[in-house]
N, C-alpha and C. Protein backbone atom coordinates (compact mmCIF):
# COMPACT_ATOMS: atom_id res chain seq x y z
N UNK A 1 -23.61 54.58 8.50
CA UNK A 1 -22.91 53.63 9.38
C UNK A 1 -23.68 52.33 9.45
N UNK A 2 -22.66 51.16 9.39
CA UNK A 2 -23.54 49.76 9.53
C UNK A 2 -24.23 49.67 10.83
N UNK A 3 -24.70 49.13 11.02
CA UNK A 3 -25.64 49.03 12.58
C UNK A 3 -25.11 48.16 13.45
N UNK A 4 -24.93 47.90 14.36
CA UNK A 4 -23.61 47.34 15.51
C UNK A 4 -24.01 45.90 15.40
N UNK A 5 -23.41 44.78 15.66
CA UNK A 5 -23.63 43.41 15.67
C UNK A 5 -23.53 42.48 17.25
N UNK A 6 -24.25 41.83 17.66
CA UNK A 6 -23.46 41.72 18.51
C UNK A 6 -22.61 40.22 18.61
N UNK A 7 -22.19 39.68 19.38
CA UNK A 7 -21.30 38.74 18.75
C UNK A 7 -21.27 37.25 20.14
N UNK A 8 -21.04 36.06 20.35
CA UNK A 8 -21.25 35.05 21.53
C UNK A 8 -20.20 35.42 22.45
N UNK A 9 -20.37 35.58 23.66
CA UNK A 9 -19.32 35.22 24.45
C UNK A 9 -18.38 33.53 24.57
N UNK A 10 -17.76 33.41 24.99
CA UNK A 10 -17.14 32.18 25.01
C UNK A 10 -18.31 30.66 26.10
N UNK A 11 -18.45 31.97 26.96
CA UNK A 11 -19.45 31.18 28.05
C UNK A 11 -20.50 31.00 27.12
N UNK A 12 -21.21 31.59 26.46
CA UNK A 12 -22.55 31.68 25.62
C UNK A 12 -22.49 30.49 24.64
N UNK A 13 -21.39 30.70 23.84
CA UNK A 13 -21.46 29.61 23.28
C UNK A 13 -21.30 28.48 23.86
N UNK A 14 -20.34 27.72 24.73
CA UNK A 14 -20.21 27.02 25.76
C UNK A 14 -21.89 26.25 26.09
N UNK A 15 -22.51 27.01 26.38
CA UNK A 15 -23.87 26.57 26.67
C UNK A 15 -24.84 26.20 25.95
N UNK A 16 -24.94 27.02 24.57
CA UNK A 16 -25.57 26.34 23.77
C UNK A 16 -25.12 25.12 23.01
N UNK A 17 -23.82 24.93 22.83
CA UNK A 17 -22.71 23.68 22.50
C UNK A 17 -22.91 22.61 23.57
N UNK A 18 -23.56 22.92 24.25
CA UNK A 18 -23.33 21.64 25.46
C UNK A 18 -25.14 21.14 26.09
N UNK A 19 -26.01 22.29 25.21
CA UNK A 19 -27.42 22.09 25.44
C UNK A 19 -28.30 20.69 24.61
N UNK A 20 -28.20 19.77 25.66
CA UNK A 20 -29.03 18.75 24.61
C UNK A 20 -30.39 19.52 24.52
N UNK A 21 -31.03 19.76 24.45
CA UNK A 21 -32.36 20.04 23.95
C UNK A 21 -32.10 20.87 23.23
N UNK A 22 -30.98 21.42 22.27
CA UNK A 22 -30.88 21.90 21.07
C UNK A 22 -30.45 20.61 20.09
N UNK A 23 -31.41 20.51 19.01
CA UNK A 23 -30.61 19.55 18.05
C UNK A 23 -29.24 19.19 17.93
N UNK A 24 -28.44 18.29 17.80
CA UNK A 24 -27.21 18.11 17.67
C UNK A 24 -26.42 18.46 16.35
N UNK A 25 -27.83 18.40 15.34
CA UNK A 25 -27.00 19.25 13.53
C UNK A 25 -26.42 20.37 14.46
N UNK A 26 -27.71 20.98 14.81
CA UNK A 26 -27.55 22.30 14.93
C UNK A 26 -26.49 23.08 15.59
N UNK A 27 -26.16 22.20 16.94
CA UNK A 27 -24.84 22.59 17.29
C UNK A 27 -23.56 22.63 16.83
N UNK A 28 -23.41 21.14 16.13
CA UNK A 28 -22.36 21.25 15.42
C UNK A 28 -22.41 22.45 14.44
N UNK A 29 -23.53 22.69 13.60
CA UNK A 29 -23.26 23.46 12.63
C UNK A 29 -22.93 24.96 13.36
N UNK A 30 -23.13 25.07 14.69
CA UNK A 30 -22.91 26.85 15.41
C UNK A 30 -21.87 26.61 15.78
N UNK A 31 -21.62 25.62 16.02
CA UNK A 31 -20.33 25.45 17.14
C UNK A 31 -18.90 25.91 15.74
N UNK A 32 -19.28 25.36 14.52
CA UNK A 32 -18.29 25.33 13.32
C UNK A 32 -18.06 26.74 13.00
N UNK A 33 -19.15 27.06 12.93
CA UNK A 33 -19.44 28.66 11.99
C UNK A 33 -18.57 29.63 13.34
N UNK A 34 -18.48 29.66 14.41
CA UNK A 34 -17.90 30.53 15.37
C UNK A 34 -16.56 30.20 15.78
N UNK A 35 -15.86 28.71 15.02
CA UNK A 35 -14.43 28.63 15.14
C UNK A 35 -13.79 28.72 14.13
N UNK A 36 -14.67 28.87 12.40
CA UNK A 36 -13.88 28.72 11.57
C UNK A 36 -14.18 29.67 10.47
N UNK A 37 -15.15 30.62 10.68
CA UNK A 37 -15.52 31.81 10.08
C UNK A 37 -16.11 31.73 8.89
N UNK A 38 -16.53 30.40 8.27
CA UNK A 38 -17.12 30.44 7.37
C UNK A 38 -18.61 30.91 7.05
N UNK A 39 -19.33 31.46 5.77
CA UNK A 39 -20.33 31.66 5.66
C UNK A 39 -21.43 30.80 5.84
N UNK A 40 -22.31 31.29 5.81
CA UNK A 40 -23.32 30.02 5.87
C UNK A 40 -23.88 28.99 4.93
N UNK A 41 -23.74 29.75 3.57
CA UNK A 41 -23.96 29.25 2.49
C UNK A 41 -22.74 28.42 2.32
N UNK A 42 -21.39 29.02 2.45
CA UNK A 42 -19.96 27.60 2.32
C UNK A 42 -20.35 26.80 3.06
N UNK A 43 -20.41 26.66 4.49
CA UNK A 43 -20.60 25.50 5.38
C UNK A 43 -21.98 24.63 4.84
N UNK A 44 -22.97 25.29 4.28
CA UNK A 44 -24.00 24.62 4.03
C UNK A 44 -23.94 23.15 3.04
N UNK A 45 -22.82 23.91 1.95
CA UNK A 45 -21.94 22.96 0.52
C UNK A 45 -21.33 22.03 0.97
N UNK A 46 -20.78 22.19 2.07
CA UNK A 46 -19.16 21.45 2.63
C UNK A 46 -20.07 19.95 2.34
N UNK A 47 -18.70 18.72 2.12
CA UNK A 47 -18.72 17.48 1.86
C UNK A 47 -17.75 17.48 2.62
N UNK A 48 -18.10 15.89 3.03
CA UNK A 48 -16.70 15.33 4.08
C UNK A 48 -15.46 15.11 3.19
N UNK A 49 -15.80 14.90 1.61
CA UNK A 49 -14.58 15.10 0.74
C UNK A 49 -13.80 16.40 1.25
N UNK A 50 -13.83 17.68 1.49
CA UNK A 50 -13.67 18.51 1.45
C UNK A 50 -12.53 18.92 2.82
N UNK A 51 -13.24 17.85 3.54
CA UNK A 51 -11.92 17.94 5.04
C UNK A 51 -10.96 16.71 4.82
N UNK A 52 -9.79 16.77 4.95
CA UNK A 52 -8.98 16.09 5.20
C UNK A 52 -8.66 16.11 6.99
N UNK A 53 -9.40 14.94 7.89
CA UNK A 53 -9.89 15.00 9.09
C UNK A 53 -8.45 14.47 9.70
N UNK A 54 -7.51 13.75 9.25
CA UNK A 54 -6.39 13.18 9.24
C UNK A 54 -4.79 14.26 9.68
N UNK A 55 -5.46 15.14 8.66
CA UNK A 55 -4.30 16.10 8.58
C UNK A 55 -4.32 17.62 9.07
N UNK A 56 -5.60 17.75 9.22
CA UNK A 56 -6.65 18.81 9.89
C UNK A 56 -7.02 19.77 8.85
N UNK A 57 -7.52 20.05 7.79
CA UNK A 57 -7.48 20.79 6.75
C UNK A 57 -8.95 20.82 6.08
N UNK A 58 -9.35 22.09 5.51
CA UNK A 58 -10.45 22.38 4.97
C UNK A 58 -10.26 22.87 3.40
N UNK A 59 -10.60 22.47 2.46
CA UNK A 59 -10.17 23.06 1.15
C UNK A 59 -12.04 23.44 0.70
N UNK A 60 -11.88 24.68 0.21
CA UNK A 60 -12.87 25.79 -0.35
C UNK A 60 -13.11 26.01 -1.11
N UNK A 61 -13.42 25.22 -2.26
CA UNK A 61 -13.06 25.50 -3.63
C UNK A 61 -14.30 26.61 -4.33
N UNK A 62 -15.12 26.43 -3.97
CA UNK A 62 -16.23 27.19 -4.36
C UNK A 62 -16.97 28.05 -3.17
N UNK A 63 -17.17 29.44 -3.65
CA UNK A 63 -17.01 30.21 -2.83
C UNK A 63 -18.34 31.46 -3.21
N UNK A 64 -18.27 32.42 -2.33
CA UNK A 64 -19.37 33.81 -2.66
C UNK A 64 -18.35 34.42 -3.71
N UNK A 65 -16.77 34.99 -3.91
CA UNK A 65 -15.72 35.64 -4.13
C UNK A 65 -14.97 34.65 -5.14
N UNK A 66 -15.29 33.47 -5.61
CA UNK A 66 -14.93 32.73 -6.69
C UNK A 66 -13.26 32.80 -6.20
N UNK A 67 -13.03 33.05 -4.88
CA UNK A 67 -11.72 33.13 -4.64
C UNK A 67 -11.05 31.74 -3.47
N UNK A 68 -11.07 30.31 -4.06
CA UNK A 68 -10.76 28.86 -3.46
C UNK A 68 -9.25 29.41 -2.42
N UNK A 69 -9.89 28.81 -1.34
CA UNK A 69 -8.75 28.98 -0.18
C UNK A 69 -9.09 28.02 -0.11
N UNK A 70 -7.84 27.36 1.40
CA UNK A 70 -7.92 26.14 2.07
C UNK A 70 -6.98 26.87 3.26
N UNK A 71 -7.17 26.19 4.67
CA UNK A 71 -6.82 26.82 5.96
C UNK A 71 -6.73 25.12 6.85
N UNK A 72 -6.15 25.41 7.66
CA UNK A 72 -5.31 24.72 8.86
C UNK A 72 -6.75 24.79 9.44
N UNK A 73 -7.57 23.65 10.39
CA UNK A 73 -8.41 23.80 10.96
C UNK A 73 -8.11 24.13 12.41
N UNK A 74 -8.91 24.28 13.53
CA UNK A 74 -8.28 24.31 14.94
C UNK A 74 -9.06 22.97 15.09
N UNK A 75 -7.76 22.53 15.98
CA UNK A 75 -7.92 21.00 16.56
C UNK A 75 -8.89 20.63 16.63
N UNK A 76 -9.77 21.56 17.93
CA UNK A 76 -10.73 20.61 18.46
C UNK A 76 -11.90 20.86 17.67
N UNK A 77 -12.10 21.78 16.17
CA UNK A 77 -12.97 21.38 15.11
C UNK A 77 -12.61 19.87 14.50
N UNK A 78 -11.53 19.82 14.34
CA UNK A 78 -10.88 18.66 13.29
C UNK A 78 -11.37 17.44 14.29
N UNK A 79 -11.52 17.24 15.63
CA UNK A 79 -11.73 16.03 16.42
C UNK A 79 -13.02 16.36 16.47
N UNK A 80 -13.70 16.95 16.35
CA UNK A 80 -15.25 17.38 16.66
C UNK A 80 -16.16 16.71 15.74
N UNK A 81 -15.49 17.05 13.89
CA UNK A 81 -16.08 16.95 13.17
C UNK A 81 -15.96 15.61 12.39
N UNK A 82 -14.70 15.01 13.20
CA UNK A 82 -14.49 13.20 13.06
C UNK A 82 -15.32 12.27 13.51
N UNK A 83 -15.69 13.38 15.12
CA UNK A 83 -16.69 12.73 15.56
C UNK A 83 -18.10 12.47 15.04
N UNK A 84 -18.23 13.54 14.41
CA UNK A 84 -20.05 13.86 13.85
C UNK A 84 -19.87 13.09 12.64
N UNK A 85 -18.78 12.93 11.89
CA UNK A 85 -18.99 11.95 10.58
C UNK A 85 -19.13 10.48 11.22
N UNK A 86 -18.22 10.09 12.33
CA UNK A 86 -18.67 8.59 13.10
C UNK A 86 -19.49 8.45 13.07
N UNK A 87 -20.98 8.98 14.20
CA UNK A 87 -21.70 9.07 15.04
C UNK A 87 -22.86 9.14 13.57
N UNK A 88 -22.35 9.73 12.46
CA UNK A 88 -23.27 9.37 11.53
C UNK A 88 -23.27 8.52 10.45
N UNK A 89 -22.28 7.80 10.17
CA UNK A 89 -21.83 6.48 9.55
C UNK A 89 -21.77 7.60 8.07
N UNK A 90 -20.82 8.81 7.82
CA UNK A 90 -21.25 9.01 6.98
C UNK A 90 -19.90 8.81 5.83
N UNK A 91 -20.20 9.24 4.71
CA UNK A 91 -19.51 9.07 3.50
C UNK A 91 -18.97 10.10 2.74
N UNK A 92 -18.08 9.88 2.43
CA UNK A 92 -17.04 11.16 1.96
C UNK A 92 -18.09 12.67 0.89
N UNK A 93 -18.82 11.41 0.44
CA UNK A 93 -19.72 12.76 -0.35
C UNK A 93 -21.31 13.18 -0.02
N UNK A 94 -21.12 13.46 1.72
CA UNK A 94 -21.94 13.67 2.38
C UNK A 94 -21.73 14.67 2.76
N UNK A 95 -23.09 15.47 2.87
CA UNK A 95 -22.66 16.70 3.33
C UNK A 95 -22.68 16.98 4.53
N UNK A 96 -21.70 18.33 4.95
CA UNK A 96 -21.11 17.68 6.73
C UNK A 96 -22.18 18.50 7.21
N UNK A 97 -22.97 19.42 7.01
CA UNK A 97 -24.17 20.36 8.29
C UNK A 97 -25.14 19.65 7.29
N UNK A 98 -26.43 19.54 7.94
CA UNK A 98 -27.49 18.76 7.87
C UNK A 98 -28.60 19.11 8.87
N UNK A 99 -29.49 19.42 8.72
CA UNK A 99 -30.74 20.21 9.57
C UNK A 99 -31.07 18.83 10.55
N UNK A 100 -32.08 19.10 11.53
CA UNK A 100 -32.45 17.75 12.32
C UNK A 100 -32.74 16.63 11.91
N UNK A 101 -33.67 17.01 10.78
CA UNK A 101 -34.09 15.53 9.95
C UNK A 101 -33.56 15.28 8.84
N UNK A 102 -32.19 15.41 8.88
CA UNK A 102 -31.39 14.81 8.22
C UNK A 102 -31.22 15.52 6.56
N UNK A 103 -31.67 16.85 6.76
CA UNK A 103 -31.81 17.06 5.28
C UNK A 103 -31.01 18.55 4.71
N UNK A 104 -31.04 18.71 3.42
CA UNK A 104 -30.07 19.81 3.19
C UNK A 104 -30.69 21.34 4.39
N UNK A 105 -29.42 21.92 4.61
CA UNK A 105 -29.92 23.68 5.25
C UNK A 105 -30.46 24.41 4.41
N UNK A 106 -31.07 25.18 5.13
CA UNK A 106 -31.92 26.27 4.95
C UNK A 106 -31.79 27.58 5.62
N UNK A 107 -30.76 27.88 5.01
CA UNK A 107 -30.00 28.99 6.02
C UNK A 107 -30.23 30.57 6.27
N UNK A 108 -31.81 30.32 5.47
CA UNK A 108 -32.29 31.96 5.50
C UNK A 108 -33.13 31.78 7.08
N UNK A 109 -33.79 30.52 7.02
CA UNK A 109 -34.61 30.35 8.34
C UNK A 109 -33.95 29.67 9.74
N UNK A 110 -32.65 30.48 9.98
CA UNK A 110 -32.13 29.99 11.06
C UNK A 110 -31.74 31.05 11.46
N UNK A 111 -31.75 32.30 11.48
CA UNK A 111 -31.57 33.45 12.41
C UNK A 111 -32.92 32.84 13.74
N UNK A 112 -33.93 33.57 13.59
CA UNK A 112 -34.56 32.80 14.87
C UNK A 112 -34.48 31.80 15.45
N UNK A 113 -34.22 30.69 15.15
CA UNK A 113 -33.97 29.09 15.07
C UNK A 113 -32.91 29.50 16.02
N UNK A 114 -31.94 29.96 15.55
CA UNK A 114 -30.63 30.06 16.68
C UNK A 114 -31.10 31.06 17.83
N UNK A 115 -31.73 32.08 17.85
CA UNK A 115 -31.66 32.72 19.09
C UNK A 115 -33.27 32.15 20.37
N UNK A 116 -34.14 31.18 19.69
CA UNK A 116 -34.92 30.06 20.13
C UNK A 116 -33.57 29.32 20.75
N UNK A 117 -32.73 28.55 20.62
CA UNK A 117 -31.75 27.83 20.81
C UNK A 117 -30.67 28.02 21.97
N UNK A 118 -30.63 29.61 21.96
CA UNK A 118 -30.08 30.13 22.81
C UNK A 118 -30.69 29.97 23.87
N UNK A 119 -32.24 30.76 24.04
CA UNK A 119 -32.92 30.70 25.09
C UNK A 119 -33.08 28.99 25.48
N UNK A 120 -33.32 28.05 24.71
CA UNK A 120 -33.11 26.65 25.49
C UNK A 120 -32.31 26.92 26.17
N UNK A 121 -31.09 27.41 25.75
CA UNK A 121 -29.56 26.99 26.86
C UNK A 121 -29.26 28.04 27.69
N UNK A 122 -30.63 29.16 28.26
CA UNK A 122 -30.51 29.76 29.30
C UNK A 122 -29.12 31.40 28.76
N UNK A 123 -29.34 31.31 27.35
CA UNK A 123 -28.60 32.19 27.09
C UNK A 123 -29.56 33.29 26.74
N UNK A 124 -29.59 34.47 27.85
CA UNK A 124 -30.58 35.42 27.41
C UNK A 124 -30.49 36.88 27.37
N UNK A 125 -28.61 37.21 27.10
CA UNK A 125 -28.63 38.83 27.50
C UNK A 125 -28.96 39.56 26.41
N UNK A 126 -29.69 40.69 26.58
CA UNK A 126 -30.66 41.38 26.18
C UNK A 126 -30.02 41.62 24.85
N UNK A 127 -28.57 41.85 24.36
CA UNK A 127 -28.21 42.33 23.14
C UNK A 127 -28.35 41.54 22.06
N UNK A 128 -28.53 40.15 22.38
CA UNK A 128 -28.73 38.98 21.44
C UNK A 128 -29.76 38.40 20.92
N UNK A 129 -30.93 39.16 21.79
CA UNK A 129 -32.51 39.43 21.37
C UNK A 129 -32.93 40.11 20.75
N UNK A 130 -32.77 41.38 21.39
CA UNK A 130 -33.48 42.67 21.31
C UNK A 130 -32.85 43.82 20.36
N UNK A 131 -33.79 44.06 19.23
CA UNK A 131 -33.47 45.07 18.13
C UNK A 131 -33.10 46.38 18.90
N UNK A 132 -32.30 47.05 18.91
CA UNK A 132 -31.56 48.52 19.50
C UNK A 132 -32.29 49.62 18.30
N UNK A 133 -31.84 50.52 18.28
CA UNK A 133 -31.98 51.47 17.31
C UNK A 133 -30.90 51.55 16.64
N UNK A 134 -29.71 51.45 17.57
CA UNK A 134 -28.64 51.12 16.31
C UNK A 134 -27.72 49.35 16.06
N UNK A 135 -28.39 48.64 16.33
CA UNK A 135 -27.97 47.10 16.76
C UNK A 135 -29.51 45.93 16.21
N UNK A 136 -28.62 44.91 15.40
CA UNK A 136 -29.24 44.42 15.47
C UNK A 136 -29.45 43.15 16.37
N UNK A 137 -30.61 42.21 16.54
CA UNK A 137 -30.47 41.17 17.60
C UNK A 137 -29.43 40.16 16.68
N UNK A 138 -28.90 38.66 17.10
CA UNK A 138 -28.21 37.62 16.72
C UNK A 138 -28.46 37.15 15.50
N UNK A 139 -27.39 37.13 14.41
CA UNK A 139 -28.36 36.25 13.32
C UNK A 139 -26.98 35.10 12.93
N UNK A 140 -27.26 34.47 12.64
CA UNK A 140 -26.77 33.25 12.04
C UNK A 140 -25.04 33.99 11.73
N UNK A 141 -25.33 34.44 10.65
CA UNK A 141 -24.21 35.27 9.93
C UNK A 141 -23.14 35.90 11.25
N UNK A 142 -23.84 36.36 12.35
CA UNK A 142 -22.70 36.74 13.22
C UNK A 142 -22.34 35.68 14.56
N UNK A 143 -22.34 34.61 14.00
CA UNK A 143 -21.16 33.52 14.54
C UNK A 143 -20.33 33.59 13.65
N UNK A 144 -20.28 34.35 12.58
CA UNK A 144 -18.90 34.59 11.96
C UNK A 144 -17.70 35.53 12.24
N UNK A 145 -19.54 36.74 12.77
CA UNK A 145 -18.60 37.72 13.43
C UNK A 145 -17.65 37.42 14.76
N UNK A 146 -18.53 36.37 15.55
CA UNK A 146 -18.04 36.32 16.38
C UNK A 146 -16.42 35.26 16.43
N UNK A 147 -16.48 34.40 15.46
CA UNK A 147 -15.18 33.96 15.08
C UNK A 147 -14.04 35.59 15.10
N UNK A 148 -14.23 36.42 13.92
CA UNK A 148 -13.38 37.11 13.78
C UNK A 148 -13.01 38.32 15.00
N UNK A 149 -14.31 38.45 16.25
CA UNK A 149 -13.57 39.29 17.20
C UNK A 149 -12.94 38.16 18.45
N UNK A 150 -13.07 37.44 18.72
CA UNK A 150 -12.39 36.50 19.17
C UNK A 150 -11.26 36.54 19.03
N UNK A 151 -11.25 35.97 17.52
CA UNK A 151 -9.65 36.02 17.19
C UNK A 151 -8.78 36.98 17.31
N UNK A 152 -9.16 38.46 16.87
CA UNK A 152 -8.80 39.47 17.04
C UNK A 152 -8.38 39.71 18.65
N UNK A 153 -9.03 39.45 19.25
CA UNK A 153 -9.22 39.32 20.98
C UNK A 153 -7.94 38.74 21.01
N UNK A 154 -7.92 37.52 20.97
CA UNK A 154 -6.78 36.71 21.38
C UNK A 154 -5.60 36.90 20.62
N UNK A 155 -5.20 38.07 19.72
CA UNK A 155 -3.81 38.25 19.21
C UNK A 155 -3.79 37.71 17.65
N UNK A 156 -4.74 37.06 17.11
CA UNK A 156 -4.59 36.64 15.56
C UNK A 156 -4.43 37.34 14.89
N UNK A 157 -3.99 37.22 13.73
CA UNK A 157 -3.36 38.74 12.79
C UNK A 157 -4.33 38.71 11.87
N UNK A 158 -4.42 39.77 11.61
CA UNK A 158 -5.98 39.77 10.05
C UNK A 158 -5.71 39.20 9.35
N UNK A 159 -4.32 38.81 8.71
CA UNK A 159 -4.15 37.73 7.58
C UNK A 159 -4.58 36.22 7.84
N UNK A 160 -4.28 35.79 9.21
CA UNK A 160 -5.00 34.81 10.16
C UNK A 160 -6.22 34.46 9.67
N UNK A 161 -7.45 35.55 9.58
CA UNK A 161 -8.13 35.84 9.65
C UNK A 161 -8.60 35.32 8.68
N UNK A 162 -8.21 36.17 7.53
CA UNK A 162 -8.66 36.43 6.15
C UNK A 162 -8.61 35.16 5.20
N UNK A 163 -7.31 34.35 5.63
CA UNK A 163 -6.98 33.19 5.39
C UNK A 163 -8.45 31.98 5.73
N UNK A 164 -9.50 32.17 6.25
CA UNK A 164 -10.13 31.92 6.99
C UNK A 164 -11.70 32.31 6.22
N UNK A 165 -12.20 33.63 6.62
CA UNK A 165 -13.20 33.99 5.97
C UNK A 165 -13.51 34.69 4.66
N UNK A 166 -12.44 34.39 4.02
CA UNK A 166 -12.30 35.20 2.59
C UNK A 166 -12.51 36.32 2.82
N UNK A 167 -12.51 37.51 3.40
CA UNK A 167 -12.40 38.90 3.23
C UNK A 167 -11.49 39.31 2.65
N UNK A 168 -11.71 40.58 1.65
CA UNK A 168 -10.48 40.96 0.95
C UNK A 168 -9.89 42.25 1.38
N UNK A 169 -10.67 42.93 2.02
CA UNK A 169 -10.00 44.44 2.31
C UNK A 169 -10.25 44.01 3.89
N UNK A 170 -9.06 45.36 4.77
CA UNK A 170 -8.93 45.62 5.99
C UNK A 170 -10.22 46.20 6.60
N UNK A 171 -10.78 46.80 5.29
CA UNK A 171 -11.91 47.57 6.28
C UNK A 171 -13.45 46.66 6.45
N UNK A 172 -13.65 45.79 6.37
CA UNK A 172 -14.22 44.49 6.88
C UNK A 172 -13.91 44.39 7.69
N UNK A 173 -12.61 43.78 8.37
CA UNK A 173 -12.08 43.01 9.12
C UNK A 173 -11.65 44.35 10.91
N UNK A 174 -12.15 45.56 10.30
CA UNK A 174 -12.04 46.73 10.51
C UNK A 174 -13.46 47.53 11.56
N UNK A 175 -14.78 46.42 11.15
CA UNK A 175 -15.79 46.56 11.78
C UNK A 175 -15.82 45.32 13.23
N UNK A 176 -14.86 44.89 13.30
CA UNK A 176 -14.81 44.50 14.36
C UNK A 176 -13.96 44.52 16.13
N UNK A 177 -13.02 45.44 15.11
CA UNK A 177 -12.26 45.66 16.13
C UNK A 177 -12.44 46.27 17.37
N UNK A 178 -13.20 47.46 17.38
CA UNK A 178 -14.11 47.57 18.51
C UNK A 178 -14.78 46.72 19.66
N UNK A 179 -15.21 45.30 18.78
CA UNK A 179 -15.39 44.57 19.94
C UNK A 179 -14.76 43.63 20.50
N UNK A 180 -13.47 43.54 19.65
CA UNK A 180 -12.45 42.67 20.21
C UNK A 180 -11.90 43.41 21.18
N UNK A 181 -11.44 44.70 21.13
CA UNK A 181 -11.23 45.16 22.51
C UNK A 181 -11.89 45.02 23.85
N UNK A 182 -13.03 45.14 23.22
CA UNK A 182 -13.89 45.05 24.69
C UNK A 182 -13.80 43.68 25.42
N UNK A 183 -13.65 42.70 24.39
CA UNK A 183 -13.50 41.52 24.72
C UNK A 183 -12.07 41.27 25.20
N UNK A 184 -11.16 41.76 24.93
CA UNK A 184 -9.63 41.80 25.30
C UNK A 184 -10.02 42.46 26.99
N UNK A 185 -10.60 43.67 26.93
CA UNK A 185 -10.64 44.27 28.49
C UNK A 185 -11.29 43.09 29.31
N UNK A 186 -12.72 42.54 28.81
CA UNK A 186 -13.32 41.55 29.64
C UNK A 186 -12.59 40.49 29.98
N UNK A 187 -11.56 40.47 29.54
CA UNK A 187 -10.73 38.55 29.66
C UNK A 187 -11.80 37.69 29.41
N UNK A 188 -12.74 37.86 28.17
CA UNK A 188 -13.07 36.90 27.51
C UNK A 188 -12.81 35.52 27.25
N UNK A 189 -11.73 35.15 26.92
CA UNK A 189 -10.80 34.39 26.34
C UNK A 189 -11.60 33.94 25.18
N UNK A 190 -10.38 32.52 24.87
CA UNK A 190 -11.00 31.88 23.54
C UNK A 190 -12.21 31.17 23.69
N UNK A 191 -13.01 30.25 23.06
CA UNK A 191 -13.98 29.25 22.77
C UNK A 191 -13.27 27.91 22.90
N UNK A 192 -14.07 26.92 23.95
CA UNK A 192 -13.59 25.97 24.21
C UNK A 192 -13.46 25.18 22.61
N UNK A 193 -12.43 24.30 22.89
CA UNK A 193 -12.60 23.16 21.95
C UNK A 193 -13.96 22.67 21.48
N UNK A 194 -14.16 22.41 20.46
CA UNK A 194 -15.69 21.86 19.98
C UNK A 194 -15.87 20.37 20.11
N UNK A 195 -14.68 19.64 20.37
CA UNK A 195 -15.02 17.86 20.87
C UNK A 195 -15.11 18.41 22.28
N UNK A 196 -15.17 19.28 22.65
CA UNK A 196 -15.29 19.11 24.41
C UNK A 196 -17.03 20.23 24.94
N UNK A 197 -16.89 20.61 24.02
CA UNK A 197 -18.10 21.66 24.49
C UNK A 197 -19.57 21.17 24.29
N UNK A 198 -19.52 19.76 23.09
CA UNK A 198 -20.40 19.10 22.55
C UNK A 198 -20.27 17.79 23.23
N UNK A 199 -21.19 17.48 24.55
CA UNK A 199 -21.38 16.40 25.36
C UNK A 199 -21.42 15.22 24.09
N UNK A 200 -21.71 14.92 23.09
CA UNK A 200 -22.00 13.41 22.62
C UNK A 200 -20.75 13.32 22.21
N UNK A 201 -20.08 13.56 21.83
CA UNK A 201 -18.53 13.74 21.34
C UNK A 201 -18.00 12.58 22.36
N UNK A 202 -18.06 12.94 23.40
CA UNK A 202 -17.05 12.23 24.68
C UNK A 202 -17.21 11.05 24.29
N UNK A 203 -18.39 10.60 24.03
CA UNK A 203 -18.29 8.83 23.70
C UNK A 203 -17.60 8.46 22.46
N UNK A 204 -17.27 9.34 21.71
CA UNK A 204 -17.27 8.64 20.03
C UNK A 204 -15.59 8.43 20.42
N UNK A 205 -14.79 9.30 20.82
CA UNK A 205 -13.47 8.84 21.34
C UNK A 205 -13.19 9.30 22.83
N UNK A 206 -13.19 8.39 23.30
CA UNK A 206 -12.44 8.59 25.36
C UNK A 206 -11.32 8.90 25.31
């Protein structure tokens, strides 16, 4: 059996999305990975060529699965991530996540990095730390998970889904369902908008 994951609450993320004393790459880049399910290594590639910010759209051409999708973004990524190309004067063949000092990711050394990040933003329940015997603590990779029980939570259909994080079989998409329920019982809900959860945003458009 895989070992249990655990995944952000809506509030959780909320807080670290809205924590200035977490880098601002950095948020954007968590805030992305938990609304749009991509890997870390895709998001790492992404070019602003690659979004059509206009029309709301992400095209994927290169992939882990050599299998190019493209997906409908949710809004308040598509206004989020208009904003972060403003705010950085940047250029279509720039790449959109970018570490603090401005330079390509490094996405093996951001499991700790993010749960350091958390604790800035007063996010500290024990499952998102602490190794279980059968659980592991937070890693990078499960803000993906947590995209897909979310969604699941809120009624999205696995094709929804899949359309989304390239998974090809049900039984992937199959290790999460468990905690979308729980999250369905909690009235969880969704994840705020990402132009609203990310304080510098507000200025780039009122």
């Amino acid at each position: 059996k895989p070992p249990g994951y655990p995944y952000l609450y809506p509030t959780e993320d909320a807080a670290l999305a809205g924590c200035r004393a977490v880098p601002l790459a950095r948020r954007v880049l968590f805030a992305f990975l938990a609304r749009e399910g991509c890997r870390i290594g895709e998001a790492a590639a992404l070019t602003f060529a690659d979004l059509d910010l206009e029309l709301g759209t992400l095209t994927l051409g290169e992939n882990k699965t050599d299998d190019p999708r493209a997906w409908a973004l949710d809004p308040g990524v598509c206004r989020g991530l208009a904003a972060w190309q403003r705010l950085r004067s940047a250029e279509a063949g720039d790449r959109v996540f970018i570490d603090e000092h401005g330079l390509s990711l490094d996405g093996a050394s951001l499991a700790p990095v993010l749960r350091e990040d958390l604790k800035l933003a007063k996010v500290t329940r024990k499952e998102l730390h602490v190794a279980g015997k059968n659980r592991q603590p937070l890693r990078v990779h499960d803000l993906r998970g947590t995209f897909i029980t979310i969604a699941l939570a809120n009624g999205k259909t696995e094709a929804w889904v899949q359309d989304r994080t390239g998974h090809t079989s049900s039984q992937m998409i199959n290790r999460y369902r468990r905690a979308a329920r729980q999250a369905t019982e909690l009235d969880l809900g969704v994840l705020r908008p990402m132009d609203e959860v990310i304080p510098e945003f507000a200025a780039v458009f009122p």
